[in-house]
Every structure is written in C-alpha cells, then in structure tokens.
C-alpha atoms as a PDB file:
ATOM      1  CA  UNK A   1     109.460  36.273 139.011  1.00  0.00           C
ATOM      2  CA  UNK A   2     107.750  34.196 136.061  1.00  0.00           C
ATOM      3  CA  UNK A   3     108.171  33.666 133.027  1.00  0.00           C
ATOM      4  CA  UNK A   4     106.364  35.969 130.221  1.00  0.00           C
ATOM      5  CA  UNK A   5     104.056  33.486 129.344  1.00  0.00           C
ATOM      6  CA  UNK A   6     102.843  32.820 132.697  1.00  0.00           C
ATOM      7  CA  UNK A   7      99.607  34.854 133.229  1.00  0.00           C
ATOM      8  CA  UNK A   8      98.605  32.838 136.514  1.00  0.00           C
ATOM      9  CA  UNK A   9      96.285  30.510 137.702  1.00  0.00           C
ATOM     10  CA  UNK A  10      92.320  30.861 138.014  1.00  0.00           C
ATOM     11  CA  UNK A  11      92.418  29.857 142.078  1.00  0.00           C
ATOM     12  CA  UNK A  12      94.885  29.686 143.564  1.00  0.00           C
ATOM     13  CA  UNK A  13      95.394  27.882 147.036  1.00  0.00           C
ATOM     14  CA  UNK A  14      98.152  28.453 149.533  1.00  0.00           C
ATOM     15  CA  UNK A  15      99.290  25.762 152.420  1.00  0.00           C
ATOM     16  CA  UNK A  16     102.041  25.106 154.383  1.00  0.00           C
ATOM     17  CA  UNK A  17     104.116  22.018 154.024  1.00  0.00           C
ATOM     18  CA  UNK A  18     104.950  20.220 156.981  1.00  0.00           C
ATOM     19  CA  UNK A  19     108.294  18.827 158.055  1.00  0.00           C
ATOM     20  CA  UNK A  20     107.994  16.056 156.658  1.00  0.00           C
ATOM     21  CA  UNK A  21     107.198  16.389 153.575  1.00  0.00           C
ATOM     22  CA  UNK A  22     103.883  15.928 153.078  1.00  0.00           C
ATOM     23  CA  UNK A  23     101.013  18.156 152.179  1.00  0.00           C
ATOM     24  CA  UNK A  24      97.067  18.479 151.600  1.00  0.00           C
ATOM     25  CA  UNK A  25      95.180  19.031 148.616  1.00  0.00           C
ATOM     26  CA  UNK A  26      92.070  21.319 149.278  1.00  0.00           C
ATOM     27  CA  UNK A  27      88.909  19.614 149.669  1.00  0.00           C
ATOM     28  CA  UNK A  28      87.425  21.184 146.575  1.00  0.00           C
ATOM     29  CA  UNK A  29      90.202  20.109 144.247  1.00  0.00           C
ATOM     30  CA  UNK A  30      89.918  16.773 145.519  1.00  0.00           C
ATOM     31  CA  UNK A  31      86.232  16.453 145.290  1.00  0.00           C
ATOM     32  CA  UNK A  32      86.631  18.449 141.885  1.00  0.00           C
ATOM     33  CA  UNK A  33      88.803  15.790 140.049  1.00  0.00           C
ATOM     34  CA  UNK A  34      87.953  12.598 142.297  1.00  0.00           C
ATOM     35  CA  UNK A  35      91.497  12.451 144.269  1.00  0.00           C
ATOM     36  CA  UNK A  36      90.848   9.518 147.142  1.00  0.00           C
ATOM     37  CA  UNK A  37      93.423   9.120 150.076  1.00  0.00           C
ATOM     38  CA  UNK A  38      96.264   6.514 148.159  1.00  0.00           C
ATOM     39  CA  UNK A  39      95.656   8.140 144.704  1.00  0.00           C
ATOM     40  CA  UNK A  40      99.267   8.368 143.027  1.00  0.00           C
ATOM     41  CA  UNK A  41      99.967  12.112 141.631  1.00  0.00           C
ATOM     42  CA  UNK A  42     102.988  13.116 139.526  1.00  0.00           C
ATOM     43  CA  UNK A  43     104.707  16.113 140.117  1.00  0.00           C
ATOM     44  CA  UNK A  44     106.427  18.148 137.494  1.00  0.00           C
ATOM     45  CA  UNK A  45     109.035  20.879 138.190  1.00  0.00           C
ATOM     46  CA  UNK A  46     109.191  23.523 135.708  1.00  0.00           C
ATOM     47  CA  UNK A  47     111.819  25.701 137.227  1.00  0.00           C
ATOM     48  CA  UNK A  48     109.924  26.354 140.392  1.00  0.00           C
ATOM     49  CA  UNK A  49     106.385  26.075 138.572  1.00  0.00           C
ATOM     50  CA  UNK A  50     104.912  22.599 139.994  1.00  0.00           C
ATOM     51  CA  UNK A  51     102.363  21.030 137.695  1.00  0.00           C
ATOM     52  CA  UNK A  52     100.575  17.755 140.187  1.00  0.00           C
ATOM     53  CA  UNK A  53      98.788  15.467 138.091  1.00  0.00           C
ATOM     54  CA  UNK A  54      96.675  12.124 139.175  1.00  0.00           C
ATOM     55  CA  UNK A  55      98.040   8.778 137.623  1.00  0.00           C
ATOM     56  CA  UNK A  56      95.420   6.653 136.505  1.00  0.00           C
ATOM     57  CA  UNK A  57      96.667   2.937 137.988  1.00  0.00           C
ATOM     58  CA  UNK A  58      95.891   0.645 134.871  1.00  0.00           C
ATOM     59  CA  UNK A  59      96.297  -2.435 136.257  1.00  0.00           C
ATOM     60  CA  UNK A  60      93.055  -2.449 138.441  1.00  0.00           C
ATOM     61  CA  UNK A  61      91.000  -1.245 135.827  1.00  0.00           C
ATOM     62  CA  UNK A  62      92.302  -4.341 133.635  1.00  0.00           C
ATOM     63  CA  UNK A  63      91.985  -6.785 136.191  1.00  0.00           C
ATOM     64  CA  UNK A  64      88.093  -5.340 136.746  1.00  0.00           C
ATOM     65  CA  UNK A  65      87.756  -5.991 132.555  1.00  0.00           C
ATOM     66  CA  UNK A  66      89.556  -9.721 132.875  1.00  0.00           C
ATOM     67  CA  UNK A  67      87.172 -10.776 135.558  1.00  0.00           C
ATOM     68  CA  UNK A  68      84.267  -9.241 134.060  1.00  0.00           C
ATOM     69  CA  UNK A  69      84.818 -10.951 130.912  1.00  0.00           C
ATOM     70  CA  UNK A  70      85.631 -13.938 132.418  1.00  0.00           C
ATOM     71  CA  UNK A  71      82.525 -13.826 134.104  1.00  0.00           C
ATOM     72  CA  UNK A  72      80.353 -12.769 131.159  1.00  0.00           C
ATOM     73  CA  UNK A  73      81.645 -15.822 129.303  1.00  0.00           C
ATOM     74  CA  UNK A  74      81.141 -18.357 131.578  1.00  0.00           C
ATOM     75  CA  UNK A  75      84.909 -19.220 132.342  1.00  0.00           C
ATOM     76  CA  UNK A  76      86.555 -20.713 135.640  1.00  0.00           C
ATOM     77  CA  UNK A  77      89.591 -19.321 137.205  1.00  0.00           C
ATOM     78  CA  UNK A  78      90.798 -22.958 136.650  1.00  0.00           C
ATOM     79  CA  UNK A  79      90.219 -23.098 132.875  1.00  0.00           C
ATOM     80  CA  UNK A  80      91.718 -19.262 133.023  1.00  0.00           C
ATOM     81  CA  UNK A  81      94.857 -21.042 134.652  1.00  0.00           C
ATOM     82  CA  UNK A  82      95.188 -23.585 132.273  1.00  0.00           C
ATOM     83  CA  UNK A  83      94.943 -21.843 129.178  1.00  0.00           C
ATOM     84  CA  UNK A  84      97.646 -19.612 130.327  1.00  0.00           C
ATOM     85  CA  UNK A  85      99.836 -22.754 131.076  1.00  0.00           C
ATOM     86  CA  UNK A  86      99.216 -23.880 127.597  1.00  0.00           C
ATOM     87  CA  UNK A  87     100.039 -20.780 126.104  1.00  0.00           C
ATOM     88  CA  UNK A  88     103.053 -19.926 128.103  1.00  0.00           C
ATOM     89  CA  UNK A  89     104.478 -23.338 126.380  1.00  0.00           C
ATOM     90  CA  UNK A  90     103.251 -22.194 123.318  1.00  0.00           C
ATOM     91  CA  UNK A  91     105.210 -19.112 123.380  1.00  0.00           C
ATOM     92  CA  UNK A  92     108.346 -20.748 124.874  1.00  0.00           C
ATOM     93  CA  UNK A  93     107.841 -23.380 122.275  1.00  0.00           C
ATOM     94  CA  UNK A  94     107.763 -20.670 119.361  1.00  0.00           C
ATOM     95  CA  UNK A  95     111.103 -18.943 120.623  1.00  0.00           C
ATOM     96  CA  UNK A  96     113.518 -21.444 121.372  1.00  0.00           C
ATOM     97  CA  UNK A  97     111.968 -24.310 119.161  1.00  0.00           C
ATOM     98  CA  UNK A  98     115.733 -24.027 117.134  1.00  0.00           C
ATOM     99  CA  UNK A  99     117.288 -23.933 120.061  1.00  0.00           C
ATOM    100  CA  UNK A 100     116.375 -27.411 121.012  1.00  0.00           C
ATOM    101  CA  UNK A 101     116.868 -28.480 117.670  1.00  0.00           C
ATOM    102  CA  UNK A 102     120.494 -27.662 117.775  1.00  0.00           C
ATOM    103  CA  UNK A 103     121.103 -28.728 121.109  1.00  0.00           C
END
C-alpha cells in the first residue's frame, strides 16, 4: 500500500472528516507545535500521503517590527506617512524621469 521507503509514522491519529470538509487536529499536536483556531496550514499530496504544515503569516510579524521600531526611535505615524510620500516620488521620479523628458 506504500511506498518502500515509507516505514510509518511515530503516532499516528485517526478522525473522521465531516461532510463538509473540515476536520480537527488533536489537541496534543496543536498544543505540541502552537496551532491556534485561524492558523493557515498547507497541505501536500504525495499520492495519497498528506504532509499538513503551519504557514507562518509574515506580514504581522513585520508590521509588529515596523511599529516597534518606529516606536523605539521616536517616530510619528505622521512623519512615517510622509516619508513614504516622499519616497514614493522619489522612486517614480527615478523610473520615468526620461520619460518626461521625452514627452
């Protein structure tokens, strides 16, 4: 039924899925590798071998660094603001400077 160089799994945990296509994690797994209710997992098929896997969501970690460091240095979400105004023109400025030009 598997492959040769599948020699199993140290627990393994049976559940039934329910119609709708949902199904729960047991509570030690979850407490074992911090899974919270909304925590995005990937699934991988390997010809009916499923490998689950959490995605770590970057984007609030980031935004927990910006604001930290914006904090830490002393800077308003206003001056924040603003120096991303002036560098978004910066930037347009630096790509489609000969653009104007021949315009």
């Amino acid at each position: 039924m598997f492959p040769a160089w599948f020699t199993g799994f140290p627990v393994v945990h049976s559940f039934p899925r329910p119609a709708y296509h949902l199904f729960t994690l047991p509570a030690e797994l979850r407490a074992k590798y911090s899974i919270k209710p909304g925590d995005t997992l990937h699934l991988v098929d390997l010809d009916r071998v499923f490998i689950l896997t959490p995605v770590a969501p970057l984007v609030p970690e980031l935004t927990q660094e910006i604001e930290r460091l914006r904090q830490e240095v002393g800077l308003s979400t206003e001056d924040l603001l603003a120096a991303l105004g002036e560098q978004r023109e910066a930037h347009y400025w630096e790509h489609h400077e000969q653009e104007e030009r021949a315009a």
